[in-house]
C-alpha atoms as a PDB file:
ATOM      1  CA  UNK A   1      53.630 -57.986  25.444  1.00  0.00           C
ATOM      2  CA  UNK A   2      51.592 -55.063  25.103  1.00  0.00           C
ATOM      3  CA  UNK A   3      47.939 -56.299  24.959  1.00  0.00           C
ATOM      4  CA  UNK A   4      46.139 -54.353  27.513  1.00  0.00           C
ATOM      5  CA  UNK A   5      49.334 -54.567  29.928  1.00  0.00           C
ATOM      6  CA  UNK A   6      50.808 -51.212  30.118  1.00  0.00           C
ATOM      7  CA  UNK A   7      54.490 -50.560  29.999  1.00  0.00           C
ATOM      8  CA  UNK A   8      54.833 -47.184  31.727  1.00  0.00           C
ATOM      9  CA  UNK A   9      52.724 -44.449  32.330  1.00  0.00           C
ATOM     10  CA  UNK A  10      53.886 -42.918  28.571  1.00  0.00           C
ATOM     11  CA  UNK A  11      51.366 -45.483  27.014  1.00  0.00           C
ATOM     12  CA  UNK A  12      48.349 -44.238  28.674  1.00  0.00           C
ATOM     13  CA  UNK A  13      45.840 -42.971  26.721  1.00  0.00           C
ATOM     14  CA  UNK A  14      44.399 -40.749  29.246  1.00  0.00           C
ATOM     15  CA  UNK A  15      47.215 -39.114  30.629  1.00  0.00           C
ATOM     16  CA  UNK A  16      49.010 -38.075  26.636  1.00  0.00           C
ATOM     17  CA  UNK A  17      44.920 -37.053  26.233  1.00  0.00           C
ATOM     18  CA  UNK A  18      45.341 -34.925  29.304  1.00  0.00           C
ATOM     19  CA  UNK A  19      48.670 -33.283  27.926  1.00  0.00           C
ATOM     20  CA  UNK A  20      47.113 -32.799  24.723  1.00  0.00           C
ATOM     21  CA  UNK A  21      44.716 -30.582  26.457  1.00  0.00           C
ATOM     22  CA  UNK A  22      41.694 -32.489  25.851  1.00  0.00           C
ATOM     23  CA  UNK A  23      39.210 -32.550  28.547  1.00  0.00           C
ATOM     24  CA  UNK A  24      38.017 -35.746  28.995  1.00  0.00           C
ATOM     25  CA  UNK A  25      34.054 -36.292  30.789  1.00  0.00           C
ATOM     26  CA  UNK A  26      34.049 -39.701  32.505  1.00  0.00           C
ATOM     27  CA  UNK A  27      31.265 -41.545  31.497  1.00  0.00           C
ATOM     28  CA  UNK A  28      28.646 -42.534  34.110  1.00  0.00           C
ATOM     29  CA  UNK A  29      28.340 -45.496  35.719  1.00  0.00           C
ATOM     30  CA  UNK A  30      31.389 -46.774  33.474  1.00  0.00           C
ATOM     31  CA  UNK A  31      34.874 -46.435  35.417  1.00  0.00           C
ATOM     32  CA  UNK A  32      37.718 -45.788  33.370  1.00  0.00           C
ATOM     33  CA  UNK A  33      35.742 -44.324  30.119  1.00  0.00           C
ATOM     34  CA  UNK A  34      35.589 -40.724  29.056  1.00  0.00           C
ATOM     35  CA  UNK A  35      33.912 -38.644  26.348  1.00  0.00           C
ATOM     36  CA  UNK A  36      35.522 -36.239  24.571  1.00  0.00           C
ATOM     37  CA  UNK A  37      35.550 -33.360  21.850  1.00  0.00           C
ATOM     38  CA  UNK A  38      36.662 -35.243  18.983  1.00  0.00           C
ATOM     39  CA  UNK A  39      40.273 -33.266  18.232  1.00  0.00           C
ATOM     40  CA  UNK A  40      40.614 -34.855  14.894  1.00  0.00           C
ATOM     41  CA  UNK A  41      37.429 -33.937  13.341  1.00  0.00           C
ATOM     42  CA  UNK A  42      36.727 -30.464  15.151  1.00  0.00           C
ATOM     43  CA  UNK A  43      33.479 -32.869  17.092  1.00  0.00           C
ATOM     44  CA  UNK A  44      32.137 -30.496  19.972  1.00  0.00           C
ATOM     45  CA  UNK A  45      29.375 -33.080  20.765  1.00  0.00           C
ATOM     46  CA  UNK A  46      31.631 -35.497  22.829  1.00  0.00           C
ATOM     47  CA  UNK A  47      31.745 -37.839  19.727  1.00  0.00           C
ATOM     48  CA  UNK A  48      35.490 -39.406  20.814  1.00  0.00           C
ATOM     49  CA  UNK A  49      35.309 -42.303  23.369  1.00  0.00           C
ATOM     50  CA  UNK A  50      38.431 -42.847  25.298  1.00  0.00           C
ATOM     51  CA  UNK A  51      38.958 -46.549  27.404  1.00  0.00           C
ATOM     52  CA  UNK A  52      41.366 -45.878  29.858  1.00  0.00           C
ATOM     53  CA  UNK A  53      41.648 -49.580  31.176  1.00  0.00           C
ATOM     54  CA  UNK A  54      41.994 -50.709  27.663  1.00  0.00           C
ATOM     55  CA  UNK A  55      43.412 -47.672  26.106  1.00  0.00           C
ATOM     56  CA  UNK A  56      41.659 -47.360  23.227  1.00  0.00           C
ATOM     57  CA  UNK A  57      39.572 -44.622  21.698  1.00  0.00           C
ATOM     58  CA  UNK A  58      36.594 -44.136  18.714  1.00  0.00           C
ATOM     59  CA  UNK A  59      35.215 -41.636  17.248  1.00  0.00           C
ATOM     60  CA  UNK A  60      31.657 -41.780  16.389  1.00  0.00           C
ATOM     61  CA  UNK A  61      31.825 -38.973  14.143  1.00  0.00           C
ATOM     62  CA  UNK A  62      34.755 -39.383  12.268  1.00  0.00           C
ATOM     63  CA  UNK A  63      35.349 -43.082  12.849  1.00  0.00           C
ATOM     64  CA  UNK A  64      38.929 -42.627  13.958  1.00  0.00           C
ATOM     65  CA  UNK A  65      40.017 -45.088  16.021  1.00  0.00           C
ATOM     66  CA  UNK A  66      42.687 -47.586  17.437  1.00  0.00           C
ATOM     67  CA  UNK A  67      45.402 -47.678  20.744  1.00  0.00           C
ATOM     68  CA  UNK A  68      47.820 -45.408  22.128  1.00  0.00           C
ATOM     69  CA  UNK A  69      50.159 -44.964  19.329  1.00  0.00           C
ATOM     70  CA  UNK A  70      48.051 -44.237  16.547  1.00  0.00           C
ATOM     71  CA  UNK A  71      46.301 -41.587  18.872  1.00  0.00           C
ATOM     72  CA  UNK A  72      50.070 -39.872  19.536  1.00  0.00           C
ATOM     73  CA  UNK A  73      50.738 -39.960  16.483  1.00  0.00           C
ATOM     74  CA  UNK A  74      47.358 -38.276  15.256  1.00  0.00           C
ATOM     75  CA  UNK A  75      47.485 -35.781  17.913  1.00  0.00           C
ATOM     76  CA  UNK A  76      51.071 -34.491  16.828  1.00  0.00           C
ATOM     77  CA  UNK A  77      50.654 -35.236  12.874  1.00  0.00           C
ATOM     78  CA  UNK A  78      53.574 -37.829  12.870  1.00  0.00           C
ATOM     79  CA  UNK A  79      53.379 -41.343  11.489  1.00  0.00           C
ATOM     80  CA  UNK A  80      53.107 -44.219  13.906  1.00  0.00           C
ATOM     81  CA  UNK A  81      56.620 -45.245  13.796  1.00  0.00           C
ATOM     82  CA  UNK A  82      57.993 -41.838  15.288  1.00  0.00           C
ATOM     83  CA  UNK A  83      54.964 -42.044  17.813  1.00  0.00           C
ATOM     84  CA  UNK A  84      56.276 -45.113  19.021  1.00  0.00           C
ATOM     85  CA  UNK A  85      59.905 -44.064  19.509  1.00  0.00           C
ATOM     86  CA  UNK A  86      58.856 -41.189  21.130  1.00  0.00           C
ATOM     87  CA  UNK A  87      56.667 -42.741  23.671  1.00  0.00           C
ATOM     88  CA  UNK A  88      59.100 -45.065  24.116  1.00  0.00           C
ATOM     89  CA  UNK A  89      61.651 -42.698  24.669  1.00  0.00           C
ATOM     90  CA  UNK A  90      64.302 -43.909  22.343  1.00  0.00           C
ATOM     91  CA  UNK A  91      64.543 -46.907  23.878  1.00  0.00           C
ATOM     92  CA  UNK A  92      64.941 -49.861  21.652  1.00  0.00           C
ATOM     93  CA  UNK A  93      62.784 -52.564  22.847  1.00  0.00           C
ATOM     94  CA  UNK A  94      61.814 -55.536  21.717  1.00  0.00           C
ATOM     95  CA  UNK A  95      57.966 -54.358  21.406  1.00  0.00           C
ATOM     96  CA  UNK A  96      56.184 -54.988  18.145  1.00  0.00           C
ATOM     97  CA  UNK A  97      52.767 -53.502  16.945  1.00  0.00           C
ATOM     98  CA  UNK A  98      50.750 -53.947  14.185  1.00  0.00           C
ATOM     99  CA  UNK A  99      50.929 -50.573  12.443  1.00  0.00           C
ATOM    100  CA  UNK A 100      47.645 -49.379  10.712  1.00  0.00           C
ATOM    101  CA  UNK A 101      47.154 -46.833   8.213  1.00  0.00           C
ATOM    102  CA  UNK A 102      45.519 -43.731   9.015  1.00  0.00           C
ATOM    103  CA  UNK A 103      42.508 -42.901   5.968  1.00  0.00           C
ATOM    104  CA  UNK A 104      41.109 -39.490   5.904  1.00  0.00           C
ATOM    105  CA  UNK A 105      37.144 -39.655   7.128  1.00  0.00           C
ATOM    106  CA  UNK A 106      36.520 -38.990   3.735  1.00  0.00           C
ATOM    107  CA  UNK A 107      38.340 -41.403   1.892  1.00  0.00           C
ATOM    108  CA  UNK A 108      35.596 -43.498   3.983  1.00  0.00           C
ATOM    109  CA  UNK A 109      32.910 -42.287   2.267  1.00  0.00           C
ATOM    110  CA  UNK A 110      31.414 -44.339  -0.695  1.00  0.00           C
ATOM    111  CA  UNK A 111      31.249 -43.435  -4.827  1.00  0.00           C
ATOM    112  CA  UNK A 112      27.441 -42.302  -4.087  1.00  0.00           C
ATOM    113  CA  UNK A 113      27.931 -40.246  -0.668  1.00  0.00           C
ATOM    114  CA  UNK A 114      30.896 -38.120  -2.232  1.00  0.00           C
ATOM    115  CA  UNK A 115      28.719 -38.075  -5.566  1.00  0.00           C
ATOM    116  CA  UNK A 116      25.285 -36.706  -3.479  1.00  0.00           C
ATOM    117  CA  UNK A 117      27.822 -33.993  -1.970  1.00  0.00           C
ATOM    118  CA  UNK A 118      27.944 -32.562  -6.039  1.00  0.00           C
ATOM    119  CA  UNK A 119      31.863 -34.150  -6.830  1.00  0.00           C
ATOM    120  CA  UNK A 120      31.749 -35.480 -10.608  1.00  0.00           C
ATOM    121  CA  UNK A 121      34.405 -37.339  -9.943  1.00  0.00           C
ATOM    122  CA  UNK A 122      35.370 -40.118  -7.235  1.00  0.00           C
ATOM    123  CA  UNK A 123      38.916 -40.038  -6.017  1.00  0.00           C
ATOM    124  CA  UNK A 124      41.733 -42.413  -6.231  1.00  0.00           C
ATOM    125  CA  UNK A 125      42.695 -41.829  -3.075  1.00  0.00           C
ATOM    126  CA  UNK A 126      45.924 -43.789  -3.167  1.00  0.00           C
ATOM    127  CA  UNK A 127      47.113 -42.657  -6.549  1.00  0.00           C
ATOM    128  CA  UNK A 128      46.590 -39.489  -5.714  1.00  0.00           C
ATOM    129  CA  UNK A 129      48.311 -39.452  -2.573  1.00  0.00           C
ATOM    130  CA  UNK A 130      51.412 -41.126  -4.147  1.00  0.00           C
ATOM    131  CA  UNK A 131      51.122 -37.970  -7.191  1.00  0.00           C
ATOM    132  CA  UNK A 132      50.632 -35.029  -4.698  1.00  0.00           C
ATOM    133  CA  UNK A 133      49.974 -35.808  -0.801  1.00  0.00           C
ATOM    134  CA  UNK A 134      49.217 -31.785  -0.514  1.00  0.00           C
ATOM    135  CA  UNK A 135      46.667 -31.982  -2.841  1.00  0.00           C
ATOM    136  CA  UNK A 136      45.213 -35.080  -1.607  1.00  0.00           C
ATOM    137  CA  UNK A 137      44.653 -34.011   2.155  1.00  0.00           C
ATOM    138  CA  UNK A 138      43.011 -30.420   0.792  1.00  0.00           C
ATOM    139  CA  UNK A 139      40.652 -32.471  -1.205  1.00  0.00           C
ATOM    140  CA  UNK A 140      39.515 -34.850   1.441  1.00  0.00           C
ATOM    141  CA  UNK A 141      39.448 -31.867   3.954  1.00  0.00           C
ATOM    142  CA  UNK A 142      36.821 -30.027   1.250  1.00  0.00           C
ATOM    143  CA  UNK A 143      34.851 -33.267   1.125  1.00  0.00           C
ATOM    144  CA  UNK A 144      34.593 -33.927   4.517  1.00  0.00           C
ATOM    145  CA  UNK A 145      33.517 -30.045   5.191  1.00  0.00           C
ATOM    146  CA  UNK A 146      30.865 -30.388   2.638  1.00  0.00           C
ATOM    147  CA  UNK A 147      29.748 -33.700   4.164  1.00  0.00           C
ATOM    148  CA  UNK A 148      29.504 -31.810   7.220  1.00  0.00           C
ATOM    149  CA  UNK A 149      27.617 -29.088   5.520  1.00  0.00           C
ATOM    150  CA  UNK A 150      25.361 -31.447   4.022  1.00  0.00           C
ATOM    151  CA  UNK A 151      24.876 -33.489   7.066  1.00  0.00           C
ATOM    152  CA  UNK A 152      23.989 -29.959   9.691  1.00  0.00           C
ATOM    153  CA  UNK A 153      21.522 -29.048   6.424  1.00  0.00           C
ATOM    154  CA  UNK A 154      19.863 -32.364   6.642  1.00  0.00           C
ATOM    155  CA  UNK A 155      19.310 -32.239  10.393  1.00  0.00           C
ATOM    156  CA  UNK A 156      17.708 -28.758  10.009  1.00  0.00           C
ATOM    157  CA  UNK A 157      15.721 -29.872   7.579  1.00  0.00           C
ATOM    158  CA  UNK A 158      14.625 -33.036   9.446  1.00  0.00           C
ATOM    159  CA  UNK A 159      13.834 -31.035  12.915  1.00  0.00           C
ATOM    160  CA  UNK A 160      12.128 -28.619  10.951  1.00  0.00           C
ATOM    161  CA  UNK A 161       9.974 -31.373   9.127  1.00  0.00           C
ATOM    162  CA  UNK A 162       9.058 -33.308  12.429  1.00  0.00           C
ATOM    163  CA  UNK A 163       8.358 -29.691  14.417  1.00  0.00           C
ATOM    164  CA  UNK A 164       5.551 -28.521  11.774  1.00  0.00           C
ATOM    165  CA  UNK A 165       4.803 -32.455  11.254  1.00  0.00           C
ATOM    166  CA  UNK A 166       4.036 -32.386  14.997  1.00  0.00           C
ATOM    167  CA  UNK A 167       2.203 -29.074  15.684  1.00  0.00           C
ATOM    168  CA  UNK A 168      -0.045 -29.825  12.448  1.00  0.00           C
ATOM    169  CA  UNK A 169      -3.540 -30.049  12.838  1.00  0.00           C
ATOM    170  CA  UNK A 170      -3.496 -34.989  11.844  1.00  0.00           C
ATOM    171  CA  UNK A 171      -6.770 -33.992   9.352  1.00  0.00           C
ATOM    172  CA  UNK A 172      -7.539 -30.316   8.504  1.00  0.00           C
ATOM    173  CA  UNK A 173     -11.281 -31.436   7.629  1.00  0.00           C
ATOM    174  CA  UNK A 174     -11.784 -32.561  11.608  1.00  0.00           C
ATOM    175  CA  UNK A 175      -9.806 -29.391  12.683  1.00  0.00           C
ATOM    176  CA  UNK A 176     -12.167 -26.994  10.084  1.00  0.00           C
ATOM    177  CA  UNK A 177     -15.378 -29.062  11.455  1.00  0.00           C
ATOM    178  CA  UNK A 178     -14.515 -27.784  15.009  1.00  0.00           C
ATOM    179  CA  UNK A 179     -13.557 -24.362  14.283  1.00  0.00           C
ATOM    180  CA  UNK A 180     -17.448 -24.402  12.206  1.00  0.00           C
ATOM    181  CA  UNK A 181     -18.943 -26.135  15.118  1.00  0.00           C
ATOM    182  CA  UNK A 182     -17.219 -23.220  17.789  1.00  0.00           C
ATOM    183  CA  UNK A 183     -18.211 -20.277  15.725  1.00  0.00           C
ATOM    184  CA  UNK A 184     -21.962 -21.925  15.522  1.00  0.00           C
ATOM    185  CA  UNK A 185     -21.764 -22.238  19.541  1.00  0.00           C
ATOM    186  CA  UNK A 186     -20.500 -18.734  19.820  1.00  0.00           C
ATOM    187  CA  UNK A 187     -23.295 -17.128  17.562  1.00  0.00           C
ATOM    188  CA  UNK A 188     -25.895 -18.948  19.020  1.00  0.00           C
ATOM    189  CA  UNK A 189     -24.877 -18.308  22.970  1.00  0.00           C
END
């Protein structure tokens, strides 16, 4: 029943993104599509897409993505179940979804990316977040900051590359030959 036909205005992507506070920038020449600050990763570069039509949304950044429920239920912390009974109001319809489990960004990231961040070890993500769910979360949360870290360090370090690549002289010998070749000019004139 409920692919891409909307049931009520609860379901819409755009307005429980509205009431969430997040200001959505429609994206040009594309009607019903917004960018957003990504409210799941802390994204202040309009990473989040948001379909309207389809409602959907993706984040570039942090990958998240999916429909209307799983966005509820990220925006208030609640599992997907409880995000469907309270869009729906209590009501108990006959509506069925295919629920999907929400992973962490960084339980995304592979044995070698979480390795190049400095971590010895590679999580179990699952058995960890049967042991000690707290613990779990803080740990991805560190990872993913450091990712972040290592990711803003990496850009810097790639602009600053390409700016002194760029404003470099391409072959210092043909740059020294004209400096000689100006100094000649200016002592013989």
């Amino acid at each position: 029943m409920f692919h891409g036909a909307r049931q009520d205005d609860r379901w819409s992507i755009v307005r429980i993104a509205r009431e969430a506070g997040i200001q959505l920038f429609p994206r040009r020449n594309r009607p019903d599509q917004y960018e957003a600050n990504c409210p799941f990763c802390g994204d202040t570069k309009k990473h989040l897409q948001v379909h309207g039509q389809r409602d959907v949304f993706n984040c570039y950044r942090c990958n998240a993505q999916g429909g209307v429920i799983r966005f509820y239920a990220l925006l208030h912390n609640i599992s997907e179940e409880s995000a469907k009974e309270e869009l729906r109001g209590g009501d108990r319809g006959h509506t069925t979804f295919k629920r999907k489990v929400y992973r962490h960004p960084a339980e995304r990231l592979s044995a070698k990316e979480i390795k190049a961040l400095g971590f010895l070890k590679v999580p179990n993500w699952e058995e960890l977040k049967k042991k000690d769910p707290a613990r779990a979360k803080a740990l991805a949360d560190w990872i993913w900051r450091e990712k972040q870290a290592y990711d803003k360090e990496l850009q810097r370090m790639q602009r600053f590359v390409l700016k002194h690549f760029l404003n470099a002289p391409l072959n210092k010998g043909e740059d020294h030959h004209a400096e000689q070749n100006h100094s000649d000019r200016a002592a013989n004139g």
